[in-house]
N, C-alpha and C. Protein backbone atom coordinates (compact mmCIF):
# COMPACT_ATOMS: atom_id res chain seq x y z
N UNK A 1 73.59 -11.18 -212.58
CA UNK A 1 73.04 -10.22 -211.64
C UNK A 1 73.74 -10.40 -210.28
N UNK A 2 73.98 -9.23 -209.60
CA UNK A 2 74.85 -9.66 -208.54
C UNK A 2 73.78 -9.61 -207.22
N UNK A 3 74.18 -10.11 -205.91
CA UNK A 3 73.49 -10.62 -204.90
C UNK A 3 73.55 -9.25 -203.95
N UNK A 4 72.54 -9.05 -203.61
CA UNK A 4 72.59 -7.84 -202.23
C UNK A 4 73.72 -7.98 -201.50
N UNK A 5 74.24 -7.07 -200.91
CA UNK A 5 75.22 -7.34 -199.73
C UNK A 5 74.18 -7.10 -198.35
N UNK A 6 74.58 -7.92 -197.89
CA UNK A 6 74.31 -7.87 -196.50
C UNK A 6 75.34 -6.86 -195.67
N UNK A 7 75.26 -6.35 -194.81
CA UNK A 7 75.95 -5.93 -193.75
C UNK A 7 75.31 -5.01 -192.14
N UNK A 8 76.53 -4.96 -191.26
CA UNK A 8 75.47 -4.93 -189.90
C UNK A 8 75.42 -2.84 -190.04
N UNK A 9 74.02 -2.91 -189.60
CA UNK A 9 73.75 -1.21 -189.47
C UNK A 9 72.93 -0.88 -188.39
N UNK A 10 73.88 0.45 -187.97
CA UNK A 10 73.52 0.62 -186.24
C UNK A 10 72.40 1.79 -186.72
N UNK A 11 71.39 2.20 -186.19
CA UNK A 11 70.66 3.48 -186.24
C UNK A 11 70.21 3.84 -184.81
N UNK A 12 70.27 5.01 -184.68
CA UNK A 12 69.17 5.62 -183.24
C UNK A 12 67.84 5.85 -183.10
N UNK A 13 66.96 5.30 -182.32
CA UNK A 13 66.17 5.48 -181.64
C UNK A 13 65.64 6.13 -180.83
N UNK A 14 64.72 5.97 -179.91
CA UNK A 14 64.56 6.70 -179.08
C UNK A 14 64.85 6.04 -177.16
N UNK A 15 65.14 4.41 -177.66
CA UNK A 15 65.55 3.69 -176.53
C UNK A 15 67.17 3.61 -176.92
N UNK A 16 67.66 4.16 -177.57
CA UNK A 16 69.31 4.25 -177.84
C UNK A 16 69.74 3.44 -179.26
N UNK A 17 70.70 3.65 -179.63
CA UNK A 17 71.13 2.68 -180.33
C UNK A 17 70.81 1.09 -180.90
N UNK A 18 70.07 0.65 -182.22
CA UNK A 18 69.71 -0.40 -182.58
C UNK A 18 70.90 -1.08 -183.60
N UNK A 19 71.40 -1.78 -183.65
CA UNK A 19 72.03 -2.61 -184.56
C UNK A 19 71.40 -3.65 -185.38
N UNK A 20 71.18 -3.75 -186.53
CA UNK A 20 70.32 -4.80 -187.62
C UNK A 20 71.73 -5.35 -188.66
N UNK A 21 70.82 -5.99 -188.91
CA UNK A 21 71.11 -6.87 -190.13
C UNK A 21 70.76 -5.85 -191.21
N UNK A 22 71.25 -5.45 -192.63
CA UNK A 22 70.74 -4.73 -193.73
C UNK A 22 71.06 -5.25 -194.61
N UNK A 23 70.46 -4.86 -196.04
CA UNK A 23 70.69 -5.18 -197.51
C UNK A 23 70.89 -4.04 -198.36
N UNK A 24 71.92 -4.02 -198.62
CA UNK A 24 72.11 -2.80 -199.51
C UNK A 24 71.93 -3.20 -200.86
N UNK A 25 70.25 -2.63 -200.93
CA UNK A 25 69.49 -2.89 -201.93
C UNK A 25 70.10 -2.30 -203.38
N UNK A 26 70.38 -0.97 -203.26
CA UNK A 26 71.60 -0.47 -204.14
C UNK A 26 72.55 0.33 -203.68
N UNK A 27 73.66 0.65 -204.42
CA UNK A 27 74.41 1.50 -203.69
C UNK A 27 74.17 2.51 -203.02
N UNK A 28 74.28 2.62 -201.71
CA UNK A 28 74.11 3.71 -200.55
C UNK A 28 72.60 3.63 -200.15
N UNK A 29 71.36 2.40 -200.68
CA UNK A 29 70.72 2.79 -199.81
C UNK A 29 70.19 1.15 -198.81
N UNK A 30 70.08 1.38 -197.90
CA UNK A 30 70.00 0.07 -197.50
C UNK A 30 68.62 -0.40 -196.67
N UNK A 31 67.90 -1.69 -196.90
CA UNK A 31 66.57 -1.79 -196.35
C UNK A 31 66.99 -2.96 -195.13
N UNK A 32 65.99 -2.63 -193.66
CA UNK A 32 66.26 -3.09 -192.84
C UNK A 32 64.84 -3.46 -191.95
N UNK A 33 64.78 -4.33 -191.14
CA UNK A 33 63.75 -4.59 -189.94
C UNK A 33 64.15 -3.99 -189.03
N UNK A 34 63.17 -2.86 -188.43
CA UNK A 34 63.38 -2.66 -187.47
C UNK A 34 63.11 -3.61 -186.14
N UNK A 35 63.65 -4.06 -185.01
CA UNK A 35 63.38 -4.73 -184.15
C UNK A 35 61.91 -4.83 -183.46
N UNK A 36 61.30 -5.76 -183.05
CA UNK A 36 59.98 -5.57 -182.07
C UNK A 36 60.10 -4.61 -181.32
N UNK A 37 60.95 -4.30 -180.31
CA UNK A 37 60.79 -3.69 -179.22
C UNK A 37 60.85 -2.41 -179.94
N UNK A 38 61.11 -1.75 -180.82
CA UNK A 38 61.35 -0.25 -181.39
C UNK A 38 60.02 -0.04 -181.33
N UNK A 39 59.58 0.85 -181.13
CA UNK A 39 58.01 1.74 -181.71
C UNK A 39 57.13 0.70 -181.86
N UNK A 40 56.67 -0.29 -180.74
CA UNK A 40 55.63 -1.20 -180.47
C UNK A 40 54.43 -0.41 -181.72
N UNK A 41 53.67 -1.68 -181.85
CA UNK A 41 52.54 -1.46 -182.72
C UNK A 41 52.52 -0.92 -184.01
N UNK A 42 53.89 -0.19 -184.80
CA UNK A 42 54.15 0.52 -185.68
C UNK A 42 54.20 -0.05 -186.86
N UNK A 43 53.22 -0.43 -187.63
CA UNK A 43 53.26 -1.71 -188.92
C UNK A 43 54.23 -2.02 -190.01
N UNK A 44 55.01 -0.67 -189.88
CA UNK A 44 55.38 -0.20 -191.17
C UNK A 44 57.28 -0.41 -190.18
N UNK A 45 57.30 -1.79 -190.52
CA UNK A 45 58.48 -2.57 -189.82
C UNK A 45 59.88 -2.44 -190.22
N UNK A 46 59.87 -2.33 -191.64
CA UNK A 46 61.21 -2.30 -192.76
C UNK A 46 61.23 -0.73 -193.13
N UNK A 47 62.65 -0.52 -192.85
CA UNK A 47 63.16 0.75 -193.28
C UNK A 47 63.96 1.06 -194.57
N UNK A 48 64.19 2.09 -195.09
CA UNK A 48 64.53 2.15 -196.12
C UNK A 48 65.53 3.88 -195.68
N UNK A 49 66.70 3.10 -195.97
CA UNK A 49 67.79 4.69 -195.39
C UNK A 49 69.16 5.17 -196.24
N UNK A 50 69.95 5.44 -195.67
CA UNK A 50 71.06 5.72 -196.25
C UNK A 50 72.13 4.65 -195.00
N UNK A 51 73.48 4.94 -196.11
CA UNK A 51 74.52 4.29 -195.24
C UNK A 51 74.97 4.97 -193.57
N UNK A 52 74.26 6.04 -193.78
CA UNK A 52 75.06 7.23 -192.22
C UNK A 52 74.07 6.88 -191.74
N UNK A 53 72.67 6.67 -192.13
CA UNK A 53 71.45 6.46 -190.74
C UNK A 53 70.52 7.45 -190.75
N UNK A 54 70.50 7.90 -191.95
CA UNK A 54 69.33 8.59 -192.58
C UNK A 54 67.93 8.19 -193.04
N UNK A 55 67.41 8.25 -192.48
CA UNK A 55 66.00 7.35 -192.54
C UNK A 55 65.22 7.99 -193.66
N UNK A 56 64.71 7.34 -194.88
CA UNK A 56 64.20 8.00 -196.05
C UNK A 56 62.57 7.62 -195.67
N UNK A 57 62.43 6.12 -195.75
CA UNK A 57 60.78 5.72 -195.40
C UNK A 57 60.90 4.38 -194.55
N UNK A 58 59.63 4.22 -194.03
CA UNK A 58 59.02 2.91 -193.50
C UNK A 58 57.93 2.34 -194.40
N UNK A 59 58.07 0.75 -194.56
CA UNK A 59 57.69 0.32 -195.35
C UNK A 59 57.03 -1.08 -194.82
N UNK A 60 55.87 -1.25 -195.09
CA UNK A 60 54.93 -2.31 -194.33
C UNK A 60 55.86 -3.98 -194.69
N UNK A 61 56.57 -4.09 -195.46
CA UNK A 61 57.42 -5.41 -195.38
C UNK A 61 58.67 -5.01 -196.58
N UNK A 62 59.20 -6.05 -196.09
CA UNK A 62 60.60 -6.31 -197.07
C UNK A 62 60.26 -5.58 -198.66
N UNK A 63 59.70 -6.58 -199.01
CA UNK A 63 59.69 -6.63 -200.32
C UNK A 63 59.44 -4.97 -201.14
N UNK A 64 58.40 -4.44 -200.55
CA UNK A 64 57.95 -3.44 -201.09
C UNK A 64 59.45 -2.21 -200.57
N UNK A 65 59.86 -2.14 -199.63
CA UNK A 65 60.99 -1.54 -199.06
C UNK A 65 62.10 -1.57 -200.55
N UNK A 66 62.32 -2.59 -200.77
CA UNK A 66 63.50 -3.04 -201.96
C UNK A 66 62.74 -2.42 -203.54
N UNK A 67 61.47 -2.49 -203.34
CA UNK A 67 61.03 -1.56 -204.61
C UNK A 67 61.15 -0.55 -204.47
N UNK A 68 60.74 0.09 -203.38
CA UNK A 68 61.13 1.52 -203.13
C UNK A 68 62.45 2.29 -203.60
N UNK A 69 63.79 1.15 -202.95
CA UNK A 69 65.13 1.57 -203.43
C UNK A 69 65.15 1.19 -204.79
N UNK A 70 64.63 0.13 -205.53
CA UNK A 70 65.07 0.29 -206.27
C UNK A 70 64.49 1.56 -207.79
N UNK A 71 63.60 2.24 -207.07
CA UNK A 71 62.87 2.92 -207.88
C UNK A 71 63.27 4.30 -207.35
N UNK A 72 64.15 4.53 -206.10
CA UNK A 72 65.04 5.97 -205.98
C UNK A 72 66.08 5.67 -206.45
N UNK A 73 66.75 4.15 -206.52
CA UNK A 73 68.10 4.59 -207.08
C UNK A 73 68.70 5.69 -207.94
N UNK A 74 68.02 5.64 -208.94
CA UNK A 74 68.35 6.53 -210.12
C UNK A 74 68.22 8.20 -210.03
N UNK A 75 67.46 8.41 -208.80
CA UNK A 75 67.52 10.04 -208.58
C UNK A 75 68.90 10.17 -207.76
N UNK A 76 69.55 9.70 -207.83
CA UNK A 76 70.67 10.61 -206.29
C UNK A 76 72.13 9.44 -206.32
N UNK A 77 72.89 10.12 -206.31
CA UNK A 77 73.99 9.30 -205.92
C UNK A 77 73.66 9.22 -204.17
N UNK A 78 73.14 7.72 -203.96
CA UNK A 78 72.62 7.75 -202.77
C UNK A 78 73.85 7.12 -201.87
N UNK A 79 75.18 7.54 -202.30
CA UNK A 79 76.60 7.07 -201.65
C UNK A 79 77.11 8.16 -200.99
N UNK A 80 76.48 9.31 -201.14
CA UNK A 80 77.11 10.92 -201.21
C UNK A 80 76.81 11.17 -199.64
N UNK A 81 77.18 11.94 -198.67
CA UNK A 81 76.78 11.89 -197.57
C UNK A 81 75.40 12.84 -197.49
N UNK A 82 74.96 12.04 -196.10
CA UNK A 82 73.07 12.95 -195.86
C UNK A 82 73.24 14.26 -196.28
N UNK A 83 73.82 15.23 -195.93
CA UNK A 83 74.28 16.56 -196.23
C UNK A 83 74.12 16.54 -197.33
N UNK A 84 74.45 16.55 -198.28
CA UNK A 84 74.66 16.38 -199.75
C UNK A 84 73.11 16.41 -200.20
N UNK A 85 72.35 14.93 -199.92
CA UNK A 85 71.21 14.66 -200.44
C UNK A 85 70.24 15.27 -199.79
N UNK A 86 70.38 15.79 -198.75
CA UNK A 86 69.24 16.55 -198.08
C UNK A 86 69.11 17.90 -199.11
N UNK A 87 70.90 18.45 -199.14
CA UNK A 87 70.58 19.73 -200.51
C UNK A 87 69.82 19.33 -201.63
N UNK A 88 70.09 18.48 -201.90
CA UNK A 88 69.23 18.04 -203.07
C UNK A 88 67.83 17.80 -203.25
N UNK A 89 67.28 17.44 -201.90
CA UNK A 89 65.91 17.12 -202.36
C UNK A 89 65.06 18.24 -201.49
N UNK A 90 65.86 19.06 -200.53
CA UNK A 90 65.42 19.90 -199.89
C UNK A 90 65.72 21.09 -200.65
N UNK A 91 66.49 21.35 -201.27
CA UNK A 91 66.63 22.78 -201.77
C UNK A 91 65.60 23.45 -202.55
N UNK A 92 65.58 24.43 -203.01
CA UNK A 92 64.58 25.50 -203.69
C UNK A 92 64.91 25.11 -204.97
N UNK A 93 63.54 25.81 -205.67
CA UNK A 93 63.71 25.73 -207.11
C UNK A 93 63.25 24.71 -207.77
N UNK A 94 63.61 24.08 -209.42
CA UNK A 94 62.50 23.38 -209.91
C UNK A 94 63.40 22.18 -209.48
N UNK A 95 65.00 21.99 -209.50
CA UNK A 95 65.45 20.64 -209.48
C UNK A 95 65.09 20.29 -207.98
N UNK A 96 64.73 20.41 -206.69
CA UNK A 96 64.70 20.56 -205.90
C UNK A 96 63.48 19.87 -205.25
N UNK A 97 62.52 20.86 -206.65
CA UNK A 97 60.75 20.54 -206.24
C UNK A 97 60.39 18.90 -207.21
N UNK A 98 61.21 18.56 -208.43
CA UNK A 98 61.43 17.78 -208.85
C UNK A 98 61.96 16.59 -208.57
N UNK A 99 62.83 16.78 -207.47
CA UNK A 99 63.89 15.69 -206.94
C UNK A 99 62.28 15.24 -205.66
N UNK A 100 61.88 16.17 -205.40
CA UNK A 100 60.88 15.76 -203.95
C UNK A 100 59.88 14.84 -204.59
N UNK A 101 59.51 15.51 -205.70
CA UNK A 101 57.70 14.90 -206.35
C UNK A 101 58.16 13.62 -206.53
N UNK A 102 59.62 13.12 -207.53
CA UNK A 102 59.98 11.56 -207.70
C UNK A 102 60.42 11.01 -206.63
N UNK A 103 60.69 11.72 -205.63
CA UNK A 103 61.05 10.72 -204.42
C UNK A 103 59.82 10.40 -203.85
N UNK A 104 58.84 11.12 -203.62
CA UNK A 104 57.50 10.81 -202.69
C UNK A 104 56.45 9.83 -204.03
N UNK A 105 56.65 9.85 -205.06
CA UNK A 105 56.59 8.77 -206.28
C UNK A 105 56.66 7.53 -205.90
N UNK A 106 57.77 7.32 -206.08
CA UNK A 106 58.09 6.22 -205.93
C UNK A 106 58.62 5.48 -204.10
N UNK A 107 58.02 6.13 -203.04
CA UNK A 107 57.95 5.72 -201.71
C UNK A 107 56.57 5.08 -201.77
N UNK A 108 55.53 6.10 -202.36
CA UNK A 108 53.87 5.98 -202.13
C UNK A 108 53.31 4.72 -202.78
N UNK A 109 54.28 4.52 -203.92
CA UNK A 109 53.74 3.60 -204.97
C UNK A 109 54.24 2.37 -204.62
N UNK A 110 54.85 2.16 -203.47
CA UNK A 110 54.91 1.06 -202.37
C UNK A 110 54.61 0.83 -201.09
N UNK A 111 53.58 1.69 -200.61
CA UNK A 111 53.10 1.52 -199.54
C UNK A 111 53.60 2.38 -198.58
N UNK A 112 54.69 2.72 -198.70
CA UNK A 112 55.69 3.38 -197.52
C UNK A 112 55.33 4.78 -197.40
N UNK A 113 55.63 5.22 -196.34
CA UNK A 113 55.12 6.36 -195.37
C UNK A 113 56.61 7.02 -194.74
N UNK A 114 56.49 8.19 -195.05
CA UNK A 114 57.55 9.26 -194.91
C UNK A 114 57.33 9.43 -192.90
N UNK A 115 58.71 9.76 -192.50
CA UNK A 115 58.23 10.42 -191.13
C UNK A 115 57.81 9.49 -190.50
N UNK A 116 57.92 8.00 -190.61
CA UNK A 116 57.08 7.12 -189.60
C UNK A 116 57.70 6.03 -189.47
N UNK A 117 59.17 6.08 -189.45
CA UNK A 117 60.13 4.83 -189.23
C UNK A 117 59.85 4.87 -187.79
N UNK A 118 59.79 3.77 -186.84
CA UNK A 118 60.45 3.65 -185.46
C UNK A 118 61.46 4.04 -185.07
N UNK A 119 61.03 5.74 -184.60
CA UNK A 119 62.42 5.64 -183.79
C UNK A 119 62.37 6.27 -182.65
């Protein structure tokens, strides 16, 4: 079994630019801490995104974050750029409304909350 990669990932905020530590839990999607100072009081600490800085969910700790990816992996080549996957899970129709129901699936069934990363 091979080992997460680590590597450094910048995302925006709303106080500017954050740089973390990440794990690219699988290819293209990567789980991260957001810093204290981001969105004081906000429980839901670990993010769960893409490689460009696409924020998918917030997730009350690590662990459950890494279930999350690893339970979207399999819908999406999640390497493809945001553009791409936004058509995909945003678009019309049944693959569309299908791609949404298994993504909000498997976010919920770890705790994590859409729309409520720190930023």
């Amino acid at each position: 079994m091979n080992s997460p990669i680590t590597r450094e990932h910048t995302f925006l905020c709303e106080e500017g630019p954050e740089t973390v530590t990440a794990t690219e839990a699988v290819p293209g999607l990567l789980v991260y801490e957001v810093p204290d100072s981001v969105s004081i009081g906000n429980p839901n600490r670990w993010s769960l995104g893409t490689r460009d800085g696409f924020c998918i969910a917030a997730f009350p700790d690590k662990q459950s974050a890494l279930r999350g990816a690893a339970d979207l992996a399999p819908l999406a080549d999640w390497t493809a750029p945001s553009d791409a996957l936004r058509s995909l899970f945003l678009g019309h129709g049944e693959t569309g409304l299908r791609a949404r129901r298994l993504m909000c699936e498997a976010v919920t069934r770890h705790e994590g909350r859409f729309g409520t990363r720190p930023a």
